[in-house]
PDB file of N, CA and C in Angstrom:
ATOM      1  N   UNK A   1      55.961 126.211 147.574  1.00  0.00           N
ATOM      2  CA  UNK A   1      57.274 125.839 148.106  1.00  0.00           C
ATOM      3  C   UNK A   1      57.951 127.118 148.595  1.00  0.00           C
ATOM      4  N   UNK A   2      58.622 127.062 149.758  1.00  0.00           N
ATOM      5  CA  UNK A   2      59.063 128.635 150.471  1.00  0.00           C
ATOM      6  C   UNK A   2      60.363 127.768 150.228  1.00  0.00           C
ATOM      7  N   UNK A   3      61.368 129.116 149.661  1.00  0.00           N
ATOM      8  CA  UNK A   3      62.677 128.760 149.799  1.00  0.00           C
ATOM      9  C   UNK A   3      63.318 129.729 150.658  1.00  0.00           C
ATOM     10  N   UNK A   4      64.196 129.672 151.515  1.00  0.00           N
ATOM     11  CA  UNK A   4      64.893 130.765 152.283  1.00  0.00           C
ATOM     12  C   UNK A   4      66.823 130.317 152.201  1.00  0.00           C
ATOM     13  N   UNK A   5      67.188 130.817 152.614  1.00  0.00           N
ATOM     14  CA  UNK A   5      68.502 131.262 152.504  1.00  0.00           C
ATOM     15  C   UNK A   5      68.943 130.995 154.477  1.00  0.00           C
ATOM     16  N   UNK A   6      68.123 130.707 155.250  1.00  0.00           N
ATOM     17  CA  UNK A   6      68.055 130.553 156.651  1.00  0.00           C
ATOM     18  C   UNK A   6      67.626 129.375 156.546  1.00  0.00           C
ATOM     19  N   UNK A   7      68.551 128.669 158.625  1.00  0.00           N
ATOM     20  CA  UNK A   7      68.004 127.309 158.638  1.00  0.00           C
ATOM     21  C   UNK A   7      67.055 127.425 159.518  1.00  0.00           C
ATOM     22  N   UNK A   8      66.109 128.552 158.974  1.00  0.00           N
ATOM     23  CA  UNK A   8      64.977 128.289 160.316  1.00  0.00           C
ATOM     24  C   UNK A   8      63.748 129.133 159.050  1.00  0.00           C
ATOM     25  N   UNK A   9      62.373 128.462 159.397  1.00  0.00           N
ATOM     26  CA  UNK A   9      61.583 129.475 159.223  1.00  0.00           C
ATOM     27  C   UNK A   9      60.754 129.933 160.339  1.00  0.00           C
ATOM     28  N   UNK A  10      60.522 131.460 160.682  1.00  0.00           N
ATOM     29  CA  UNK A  10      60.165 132.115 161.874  1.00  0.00           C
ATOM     30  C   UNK A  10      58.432 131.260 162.150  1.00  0.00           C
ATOM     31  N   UNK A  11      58.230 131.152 163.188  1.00  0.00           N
ATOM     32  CA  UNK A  11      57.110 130.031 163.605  1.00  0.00           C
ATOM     33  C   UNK A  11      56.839 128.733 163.118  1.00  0.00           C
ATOM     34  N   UNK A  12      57.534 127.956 162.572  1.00  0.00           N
ATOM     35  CA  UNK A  12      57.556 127.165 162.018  1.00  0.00           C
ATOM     36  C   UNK A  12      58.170 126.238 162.562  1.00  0.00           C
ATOM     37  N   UNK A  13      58.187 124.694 163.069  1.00  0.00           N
ATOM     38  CA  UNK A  13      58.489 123.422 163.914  1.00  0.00           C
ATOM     39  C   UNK A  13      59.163 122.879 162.216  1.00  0.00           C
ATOM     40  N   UNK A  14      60.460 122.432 162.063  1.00  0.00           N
ATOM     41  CA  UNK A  14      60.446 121.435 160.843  1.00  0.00           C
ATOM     42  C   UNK A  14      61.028 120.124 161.212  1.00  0.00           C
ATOM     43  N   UNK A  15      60.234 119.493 160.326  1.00  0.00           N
ATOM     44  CA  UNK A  15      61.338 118.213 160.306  1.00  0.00           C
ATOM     45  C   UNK A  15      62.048 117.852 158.749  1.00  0.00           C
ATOM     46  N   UNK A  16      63.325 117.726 159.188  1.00  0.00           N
ATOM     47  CA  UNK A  16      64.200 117.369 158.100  1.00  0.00           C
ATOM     48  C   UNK A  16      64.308 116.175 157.272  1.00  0.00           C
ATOM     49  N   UNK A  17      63.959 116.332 156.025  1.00  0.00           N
ATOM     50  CA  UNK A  17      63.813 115.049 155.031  1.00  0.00           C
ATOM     51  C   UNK A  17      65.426 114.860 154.176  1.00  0.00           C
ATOM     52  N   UNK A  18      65.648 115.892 153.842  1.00  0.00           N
ATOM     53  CA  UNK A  18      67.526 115.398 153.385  1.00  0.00           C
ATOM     54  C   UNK A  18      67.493 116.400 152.832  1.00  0.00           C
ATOM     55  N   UNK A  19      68.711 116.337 152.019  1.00  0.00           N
ATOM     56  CA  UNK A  19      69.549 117.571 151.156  1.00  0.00           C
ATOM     57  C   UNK A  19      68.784 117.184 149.713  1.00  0.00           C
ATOM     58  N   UNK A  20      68.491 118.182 149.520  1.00  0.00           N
ATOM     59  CA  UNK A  20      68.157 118.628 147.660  1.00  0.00           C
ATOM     60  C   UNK A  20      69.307 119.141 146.916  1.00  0.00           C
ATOM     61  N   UNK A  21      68.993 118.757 145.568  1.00  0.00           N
ATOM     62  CA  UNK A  21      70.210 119.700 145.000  1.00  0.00           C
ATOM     63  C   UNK A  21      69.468 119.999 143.352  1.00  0.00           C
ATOM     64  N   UNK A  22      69.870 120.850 142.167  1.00  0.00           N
ATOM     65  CA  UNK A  22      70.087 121.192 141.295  1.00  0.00           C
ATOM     66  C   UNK A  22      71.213 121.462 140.233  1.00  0.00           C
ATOM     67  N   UNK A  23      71.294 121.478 139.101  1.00  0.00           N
ATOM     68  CA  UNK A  23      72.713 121.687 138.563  1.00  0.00           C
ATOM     69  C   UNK A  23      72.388 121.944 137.152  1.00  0.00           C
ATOM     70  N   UNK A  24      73.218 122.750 136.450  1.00  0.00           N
ATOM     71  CA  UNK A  24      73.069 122.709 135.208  1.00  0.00           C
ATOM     72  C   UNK A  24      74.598 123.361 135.232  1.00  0.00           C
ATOM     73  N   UNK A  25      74.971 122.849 133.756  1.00  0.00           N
ATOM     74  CA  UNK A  25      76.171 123.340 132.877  1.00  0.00           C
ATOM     75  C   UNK A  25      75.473 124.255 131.834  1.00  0.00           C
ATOM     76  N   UNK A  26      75.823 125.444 131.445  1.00  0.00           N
ATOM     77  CA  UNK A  26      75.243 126.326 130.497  1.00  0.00           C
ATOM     78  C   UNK A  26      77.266 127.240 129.438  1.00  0.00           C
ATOM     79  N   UNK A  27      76.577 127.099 128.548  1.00  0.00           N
ATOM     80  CA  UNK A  27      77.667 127.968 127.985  1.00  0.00           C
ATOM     81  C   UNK A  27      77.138 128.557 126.608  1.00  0.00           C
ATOM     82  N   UNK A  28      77.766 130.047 126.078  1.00  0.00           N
ATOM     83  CA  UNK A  28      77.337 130.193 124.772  1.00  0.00           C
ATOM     84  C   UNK A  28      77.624 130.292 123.701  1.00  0.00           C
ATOM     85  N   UNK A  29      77.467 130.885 122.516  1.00  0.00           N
ATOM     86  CA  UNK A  29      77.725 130.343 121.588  1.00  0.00           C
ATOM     87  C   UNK A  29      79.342 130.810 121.152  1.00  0.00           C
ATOM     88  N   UNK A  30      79.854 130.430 120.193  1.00  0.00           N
ATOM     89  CA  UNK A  30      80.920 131.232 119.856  1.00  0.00           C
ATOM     90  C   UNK A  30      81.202 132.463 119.441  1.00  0.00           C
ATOM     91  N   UNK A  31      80.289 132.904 118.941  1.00  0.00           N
ATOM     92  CA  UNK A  31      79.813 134.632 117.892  1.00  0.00           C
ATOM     93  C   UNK A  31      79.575 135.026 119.604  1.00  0.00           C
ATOM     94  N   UNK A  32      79.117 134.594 120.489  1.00  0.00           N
ATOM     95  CA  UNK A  32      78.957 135.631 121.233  1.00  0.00           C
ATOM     96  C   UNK A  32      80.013 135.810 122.306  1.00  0.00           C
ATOM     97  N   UNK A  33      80.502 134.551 122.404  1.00  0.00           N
ATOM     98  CA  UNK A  33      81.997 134.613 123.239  1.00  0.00           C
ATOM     99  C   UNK A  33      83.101 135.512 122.715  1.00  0.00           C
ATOM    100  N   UNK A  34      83.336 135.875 121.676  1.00  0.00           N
ATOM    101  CA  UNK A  34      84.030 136.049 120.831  1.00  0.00           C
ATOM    102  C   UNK A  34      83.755 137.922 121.372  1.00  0.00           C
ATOM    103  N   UNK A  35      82.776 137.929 121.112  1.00  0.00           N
ATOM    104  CA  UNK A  35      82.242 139.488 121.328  1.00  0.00           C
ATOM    105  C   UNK A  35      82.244 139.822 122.925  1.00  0.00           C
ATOM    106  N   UNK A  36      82.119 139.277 123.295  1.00  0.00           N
ATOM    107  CA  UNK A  36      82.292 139.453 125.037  1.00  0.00           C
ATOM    108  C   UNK A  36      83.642 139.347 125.118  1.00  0.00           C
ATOM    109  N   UNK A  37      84.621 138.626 124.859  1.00  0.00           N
ATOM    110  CA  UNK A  37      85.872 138.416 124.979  1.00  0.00           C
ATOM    111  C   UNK A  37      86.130 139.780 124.014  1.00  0.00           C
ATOM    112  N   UNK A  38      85.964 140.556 123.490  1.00  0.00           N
ATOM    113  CA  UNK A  38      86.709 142.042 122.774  1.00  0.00           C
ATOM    114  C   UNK A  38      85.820 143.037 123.813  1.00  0.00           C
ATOM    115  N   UNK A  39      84.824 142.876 124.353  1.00  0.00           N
ATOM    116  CA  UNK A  39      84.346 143.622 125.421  1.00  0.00           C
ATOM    117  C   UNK A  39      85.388 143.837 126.592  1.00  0.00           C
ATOM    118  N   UNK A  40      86.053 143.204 127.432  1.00  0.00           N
ATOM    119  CA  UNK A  40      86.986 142.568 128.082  1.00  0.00           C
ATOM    120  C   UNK A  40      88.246 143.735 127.849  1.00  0.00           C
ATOM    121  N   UNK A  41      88.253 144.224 126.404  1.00  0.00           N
ATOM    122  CA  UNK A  41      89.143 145.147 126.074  1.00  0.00           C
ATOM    123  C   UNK A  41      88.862 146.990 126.642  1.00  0.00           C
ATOM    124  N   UNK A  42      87.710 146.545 127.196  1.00  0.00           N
ATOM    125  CA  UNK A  42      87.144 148.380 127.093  1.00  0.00           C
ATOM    126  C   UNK A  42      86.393 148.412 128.201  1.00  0.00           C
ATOM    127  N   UNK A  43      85.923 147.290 128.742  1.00  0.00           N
ATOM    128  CA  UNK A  43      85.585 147.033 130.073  1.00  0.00           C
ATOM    129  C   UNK A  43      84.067 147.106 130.255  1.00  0.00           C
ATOM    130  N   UNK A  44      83.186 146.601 131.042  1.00  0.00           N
ATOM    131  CA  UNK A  44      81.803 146.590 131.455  1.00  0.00           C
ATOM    132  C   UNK A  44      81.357 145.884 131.524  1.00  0.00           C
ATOM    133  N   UNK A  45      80.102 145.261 131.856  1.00  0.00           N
ATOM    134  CA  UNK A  45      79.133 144.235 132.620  1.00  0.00           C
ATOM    135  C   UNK A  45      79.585 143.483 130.950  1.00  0.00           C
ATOM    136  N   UNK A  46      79.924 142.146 131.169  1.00  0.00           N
ATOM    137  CA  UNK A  46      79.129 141.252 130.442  1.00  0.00           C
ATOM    138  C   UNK A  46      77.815 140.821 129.977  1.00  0.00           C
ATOM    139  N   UNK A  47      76.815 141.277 129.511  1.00  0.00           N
ATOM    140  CA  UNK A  47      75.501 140.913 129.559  1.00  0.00           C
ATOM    141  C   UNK A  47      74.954 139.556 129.395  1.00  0.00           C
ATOM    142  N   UNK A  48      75.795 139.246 127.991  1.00  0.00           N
ATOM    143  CA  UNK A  48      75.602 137.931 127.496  1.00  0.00           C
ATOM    144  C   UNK A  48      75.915 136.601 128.865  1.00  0.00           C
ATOM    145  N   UNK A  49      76.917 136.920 129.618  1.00  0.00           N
ATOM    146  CA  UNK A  49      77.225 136.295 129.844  1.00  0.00           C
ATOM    147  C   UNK A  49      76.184 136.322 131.216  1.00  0.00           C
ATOM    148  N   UNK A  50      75.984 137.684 131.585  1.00  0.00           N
ATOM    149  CA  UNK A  50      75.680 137.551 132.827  1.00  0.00           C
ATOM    150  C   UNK A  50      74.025 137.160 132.542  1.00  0.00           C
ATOM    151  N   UNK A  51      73.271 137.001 131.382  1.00  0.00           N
ATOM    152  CA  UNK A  51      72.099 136.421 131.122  1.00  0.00           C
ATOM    153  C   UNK A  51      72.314 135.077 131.304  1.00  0.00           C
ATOM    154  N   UNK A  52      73.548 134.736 130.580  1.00  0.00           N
ATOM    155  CA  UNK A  52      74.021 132.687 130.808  1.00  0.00           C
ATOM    156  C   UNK A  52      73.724 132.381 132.557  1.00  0.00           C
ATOM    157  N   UNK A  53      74.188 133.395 133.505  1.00  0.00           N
ATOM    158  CA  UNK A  53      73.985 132.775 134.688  1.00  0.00           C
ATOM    159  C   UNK A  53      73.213 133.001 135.136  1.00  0.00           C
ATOM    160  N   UNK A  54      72.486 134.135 135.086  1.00  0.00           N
ATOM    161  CA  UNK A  54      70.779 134.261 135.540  1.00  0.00           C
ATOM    162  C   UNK A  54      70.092 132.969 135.264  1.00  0.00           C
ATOM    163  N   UNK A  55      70.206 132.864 133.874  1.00  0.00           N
ATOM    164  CA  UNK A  55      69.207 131.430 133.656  1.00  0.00           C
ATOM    165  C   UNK A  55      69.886 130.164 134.253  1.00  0.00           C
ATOM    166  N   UNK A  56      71.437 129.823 134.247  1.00  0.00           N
ATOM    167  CA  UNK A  56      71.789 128.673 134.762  1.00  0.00           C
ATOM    168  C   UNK A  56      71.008 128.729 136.485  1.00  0.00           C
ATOM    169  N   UNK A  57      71.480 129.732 137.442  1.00  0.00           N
ATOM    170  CA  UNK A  57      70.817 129.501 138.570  1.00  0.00           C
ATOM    171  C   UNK A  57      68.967 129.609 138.675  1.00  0.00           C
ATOM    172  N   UNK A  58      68.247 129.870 137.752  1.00  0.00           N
ATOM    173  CA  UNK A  58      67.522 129.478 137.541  1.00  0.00           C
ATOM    174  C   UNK A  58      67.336 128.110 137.417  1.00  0.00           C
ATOM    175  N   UNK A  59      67.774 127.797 136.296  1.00  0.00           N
ATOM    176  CA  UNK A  59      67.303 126.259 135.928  1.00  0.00           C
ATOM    177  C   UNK A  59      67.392 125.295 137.087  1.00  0.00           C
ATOM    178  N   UNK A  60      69.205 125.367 137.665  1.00  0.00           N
ATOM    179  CA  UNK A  60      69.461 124.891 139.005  1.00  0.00           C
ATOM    180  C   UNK A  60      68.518 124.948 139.985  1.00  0.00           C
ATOM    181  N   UNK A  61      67.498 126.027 140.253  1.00  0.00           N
ATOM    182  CA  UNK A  61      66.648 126.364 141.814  1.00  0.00           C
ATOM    183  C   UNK A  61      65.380 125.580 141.063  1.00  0.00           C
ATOM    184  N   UNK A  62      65.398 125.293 139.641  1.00  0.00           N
ATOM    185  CA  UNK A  62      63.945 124.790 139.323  1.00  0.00           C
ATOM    186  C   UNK A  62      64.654 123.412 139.564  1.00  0.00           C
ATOM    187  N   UNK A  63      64.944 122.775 139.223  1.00  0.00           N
ATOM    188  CA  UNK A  63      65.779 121.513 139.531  1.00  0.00           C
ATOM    189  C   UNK A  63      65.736 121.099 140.816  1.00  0.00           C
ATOM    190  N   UNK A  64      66.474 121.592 141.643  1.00  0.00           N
ATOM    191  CA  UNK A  64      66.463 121.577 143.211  1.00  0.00           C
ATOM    192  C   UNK A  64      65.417 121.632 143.692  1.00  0.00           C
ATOM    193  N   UNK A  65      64.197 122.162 143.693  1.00  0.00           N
ATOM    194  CA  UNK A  65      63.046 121.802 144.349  1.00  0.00           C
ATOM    195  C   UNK A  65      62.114 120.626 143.546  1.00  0.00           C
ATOM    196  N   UNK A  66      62.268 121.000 142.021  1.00  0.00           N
ATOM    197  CA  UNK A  66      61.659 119.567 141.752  1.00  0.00           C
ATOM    198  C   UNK A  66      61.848 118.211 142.776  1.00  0.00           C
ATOM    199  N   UNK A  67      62.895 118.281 143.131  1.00  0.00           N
ATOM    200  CA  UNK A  67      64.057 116.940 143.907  1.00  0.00           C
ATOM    201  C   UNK A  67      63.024 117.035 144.802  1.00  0.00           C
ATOM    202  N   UNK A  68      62.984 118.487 145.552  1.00  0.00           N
ATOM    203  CA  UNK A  68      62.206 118.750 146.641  1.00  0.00           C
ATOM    204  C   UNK A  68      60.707 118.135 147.207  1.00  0.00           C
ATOM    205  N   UNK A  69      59.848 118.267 145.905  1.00  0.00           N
ATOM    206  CA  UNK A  69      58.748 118.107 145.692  1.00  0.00           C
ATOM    207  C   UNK A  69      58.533 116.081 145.419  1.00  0.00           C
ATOM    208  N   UNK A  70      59.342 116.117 145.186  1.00  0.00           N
ATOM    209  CA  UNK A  70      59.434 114.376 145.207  1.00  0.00           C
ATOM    210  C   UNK A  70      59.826 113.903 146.616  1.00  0.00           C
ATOM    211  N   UNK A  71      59.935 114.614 147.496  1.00  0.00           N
ATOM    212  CA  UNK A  71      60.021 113.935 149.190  1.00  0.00           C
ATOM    213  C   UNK A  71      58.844 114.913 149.451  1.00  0.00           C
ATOM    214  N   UNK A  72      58.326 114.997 148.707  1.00  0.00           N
ATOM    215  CA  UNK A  72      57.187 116.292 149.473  1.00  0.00           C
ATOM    216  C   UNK A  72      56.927 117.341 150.196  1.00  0.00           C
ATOM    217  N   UNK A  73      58.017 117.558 150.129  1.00  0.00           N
ATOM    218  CA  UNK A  73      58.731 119.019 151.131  1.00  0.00           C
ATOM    219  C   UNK A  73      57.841 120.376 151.265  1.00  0.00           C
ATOM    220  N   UNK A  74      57.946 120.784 152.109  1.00  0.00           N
ATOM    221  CA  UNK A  74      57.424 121.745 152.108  1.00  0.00           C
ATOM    222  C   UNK A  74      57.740 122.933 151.730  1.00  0.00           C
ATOM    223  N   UNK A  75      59.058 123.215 151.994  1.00  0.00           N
ATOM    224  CA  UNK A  75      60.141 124.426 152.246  1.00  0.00           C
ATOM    225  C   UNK A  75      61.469 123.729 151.894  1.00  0.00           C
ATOM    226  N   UNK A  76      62.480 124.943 151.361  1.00  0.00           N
ATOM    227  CA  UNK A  76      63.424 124.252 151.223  1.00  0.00           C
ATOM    228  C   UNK A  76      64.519 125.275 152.334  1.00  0.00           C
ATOM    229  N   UNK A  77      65.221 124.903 152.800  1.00  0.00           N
ATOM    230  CA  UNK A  77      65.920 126.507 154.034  1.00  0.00           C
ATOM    231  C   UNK A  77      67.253 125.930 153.585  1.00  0.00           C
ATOM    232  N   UNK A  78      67.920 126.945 154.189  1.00  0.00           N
ATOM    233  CA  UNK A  78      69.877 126.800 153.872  1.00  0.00           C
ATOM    234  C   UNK A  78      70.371 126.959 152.620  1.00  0.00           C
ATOM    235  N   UNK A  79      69.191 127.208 152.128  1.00  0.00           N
ATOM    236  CA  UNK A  79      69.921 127.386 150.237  1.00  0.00           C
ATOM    237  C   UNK A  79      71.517 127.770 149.731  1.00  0.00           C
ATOM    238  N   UNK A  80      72.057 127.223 148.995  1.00  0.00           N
ATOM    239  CA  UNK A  80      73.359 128.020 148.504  1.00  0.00           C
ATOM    240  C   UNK A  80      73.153 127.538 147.421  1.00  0.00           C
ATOM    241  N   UNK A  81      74.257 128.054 146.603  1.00  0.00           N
ATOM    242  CA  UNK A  81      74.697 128.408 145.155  1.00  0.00           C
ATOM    243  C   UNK A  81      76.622 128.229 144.820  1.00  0.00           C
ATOM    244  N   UNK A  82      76.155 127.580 144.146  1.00  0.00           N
ATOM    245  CA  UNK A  82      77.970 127.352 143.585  1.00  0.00           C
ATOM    246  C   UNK A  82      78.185 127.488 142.487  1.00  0.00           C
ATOM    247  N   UNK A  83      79.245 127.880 141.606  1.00  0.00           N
ATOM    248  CA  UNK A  83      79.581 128.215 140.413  1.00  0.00           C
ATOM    249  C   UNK A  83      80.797 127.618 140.183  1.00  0.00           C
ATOM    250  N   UNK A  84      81.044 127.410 138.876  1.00  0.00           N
ATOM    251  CA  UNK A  84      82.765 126.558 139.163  1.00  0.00           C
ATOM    252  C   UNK A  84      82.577 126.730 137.144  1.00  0.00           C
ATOM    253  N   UNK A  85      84.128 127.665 136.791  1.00  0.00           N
ATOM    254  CA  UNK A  85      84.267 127.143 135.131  1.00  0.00           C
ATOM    255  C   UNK A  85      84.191 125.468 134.676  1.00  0.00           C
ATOM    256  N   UNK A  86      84.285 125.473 133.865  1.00  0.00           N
ATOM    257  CA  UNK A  86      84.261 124.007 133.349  1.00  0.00           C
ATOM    258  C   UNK A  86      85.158 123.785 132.259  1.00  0.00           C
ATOM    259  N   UNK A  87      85.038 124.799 131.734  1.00  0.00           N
ATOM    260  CA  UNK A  87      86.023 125.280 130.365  1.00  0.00           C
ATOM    261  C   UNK A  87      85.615 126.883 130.052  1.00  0.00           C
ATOM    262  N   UNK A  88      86.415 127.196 129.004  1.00  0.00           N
ATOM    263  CA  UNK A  88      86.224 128.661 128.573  1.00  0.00           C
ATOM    264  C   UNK A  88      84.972 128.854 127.977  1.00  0.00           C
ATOM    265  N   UNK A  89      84.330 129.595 128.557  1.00  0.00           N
ATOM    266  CA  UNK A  89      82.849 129.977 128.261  1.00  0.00           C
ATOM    267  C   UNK A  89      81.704 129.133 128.759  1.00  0.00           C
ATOM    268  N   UNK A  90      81.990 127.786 129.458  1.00  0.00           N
ATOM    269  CA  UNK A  90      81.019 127.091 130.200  1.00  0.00           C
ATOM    270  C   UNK A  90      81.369 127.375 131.396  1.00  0.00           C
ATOM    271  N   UNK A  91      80.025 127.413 132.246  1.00  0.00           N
ATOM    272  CA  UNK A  91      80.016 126.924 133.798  1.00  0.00           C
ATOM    273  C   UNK A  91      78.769 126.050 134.337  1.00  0.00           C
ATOM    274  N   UNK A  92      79.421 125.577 135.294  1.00  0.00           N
ATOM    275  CA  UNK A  92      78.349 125.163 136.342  1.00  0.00           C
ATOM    276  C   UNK A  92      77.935 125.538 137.094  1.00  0.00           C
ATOM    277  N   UNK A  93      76.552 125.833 137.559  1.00  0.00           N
ATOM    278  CA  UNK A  93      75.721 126.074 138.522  1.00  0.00           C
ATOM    279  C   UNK A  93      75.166 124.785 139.701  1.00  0.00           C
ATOM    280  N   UNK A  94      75.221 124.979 140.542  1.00  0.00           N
ATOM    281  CA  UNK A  94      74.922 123.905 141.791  1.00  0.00           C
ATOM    282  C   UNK A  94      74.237 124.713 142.498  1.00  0.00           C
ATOM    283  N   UNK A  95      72.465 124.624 142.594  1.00  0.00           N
ATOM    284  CA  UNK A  95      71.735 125.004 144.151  1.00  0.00           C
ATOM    285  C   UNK A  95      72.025 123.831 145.142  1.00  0.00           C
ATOM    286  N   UNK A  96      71.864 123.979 146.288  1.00  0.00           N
ATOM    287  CA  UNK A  96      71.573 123.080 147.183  1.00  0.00           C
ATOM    288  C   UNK A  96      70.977 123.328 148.382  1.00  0.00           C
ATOM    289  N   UNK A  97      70.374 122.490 149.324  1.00  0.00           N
ATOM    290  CA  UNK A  97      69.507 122.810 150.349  1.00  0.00           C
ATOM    291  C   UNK A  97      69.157 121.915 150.985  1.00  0.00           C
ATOM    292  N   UNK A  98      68.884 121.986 152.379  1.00  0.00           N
ATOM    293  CA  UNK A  98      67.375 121.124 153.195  1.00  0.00           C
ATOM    294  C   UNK A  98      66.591 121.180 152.748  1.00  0.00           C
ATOM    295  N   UNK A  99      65.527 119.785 151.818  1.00  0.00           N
ATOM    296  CA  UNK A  99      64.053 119.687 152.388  1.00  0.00           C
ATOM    297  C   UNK A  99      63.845 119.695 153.186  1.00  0.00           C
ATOM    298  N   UNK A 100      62.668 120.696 153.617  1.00  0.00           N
ATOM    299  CA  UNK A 100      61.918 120.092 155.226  1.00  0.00           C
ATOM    300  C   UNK A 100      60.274 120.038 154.807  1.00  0.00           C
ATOM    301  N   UNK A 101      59.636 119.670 155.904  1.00  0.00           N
ATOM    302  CA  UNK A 101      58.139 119.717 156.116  1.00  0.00           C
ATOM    303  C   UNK A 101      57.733 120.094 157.356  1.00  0.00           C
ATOM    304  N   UNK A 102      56.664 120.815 157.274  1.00  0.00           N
ATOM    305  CA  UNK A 102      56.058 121.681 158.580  1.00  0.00           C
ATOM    306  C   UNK A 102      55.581 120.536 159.526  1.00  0.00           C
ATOM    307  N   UNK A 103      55.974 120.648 160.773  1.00  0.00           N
ATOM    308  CA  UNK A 103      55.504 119.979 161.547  1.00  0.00           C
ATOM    309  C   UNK A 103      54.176 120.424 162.623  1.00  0.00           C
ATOM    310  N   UNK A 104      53.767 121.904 162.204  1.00  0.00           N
ATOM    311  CA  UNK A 104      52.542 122.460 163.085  1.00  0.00           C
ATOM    312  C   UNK A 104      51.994 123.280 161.740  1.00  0.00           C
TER     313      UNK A 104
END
């Protein structure tokens, strides 16, 4: 499965099967919110947290092509990514995209 971030792939004829999507809600625990939130006081990368969204857009892009792979797609092009809180310490992740399939 080729995913791109473009609505074209270079030599490639497609035809369009529909929009895919992915999603997951991820949040963590309290002991660690708690500790990231006194981080906040002294400043620097979140880790914890920024591991929570590595894996949420993960899970999301595995999701989203699964969808993919059930119209039989070939490629998925136009990819994006959305994020949105949900509450304190949860978010949501949303991939989305064109399936397509090679037409040459």
């Amino acid at each position: 499965m080729i995913l791109v971030n473009t609505d074209y792939i270079s030599g490639k004829e497609l035809e369009m099967l529909g929009l895919v999507k992915g999603s997951t809600i991820q949040s963590k625990n309290v002991g660690s919110d708690i500790t990231q939130s006194l981080k906040t006081l002294v400043g620097g990368e979140l880790n914890s947290y920024n591991e929570m969204m590595n894996n949420a857009r993960a899970l999301a892009t595995k999701r989203m092509v699964n969808e993919a792979e059930l119209l039989n797609a070939d490629a998925i092009v136009n990819i994006r990514y959305s994020s949105s809180a949900i509450m304190a310490g949860a978010a949501e992740v949303i991939a989305y995209g064109t399936a397509v399939k090679f037409k040459n």
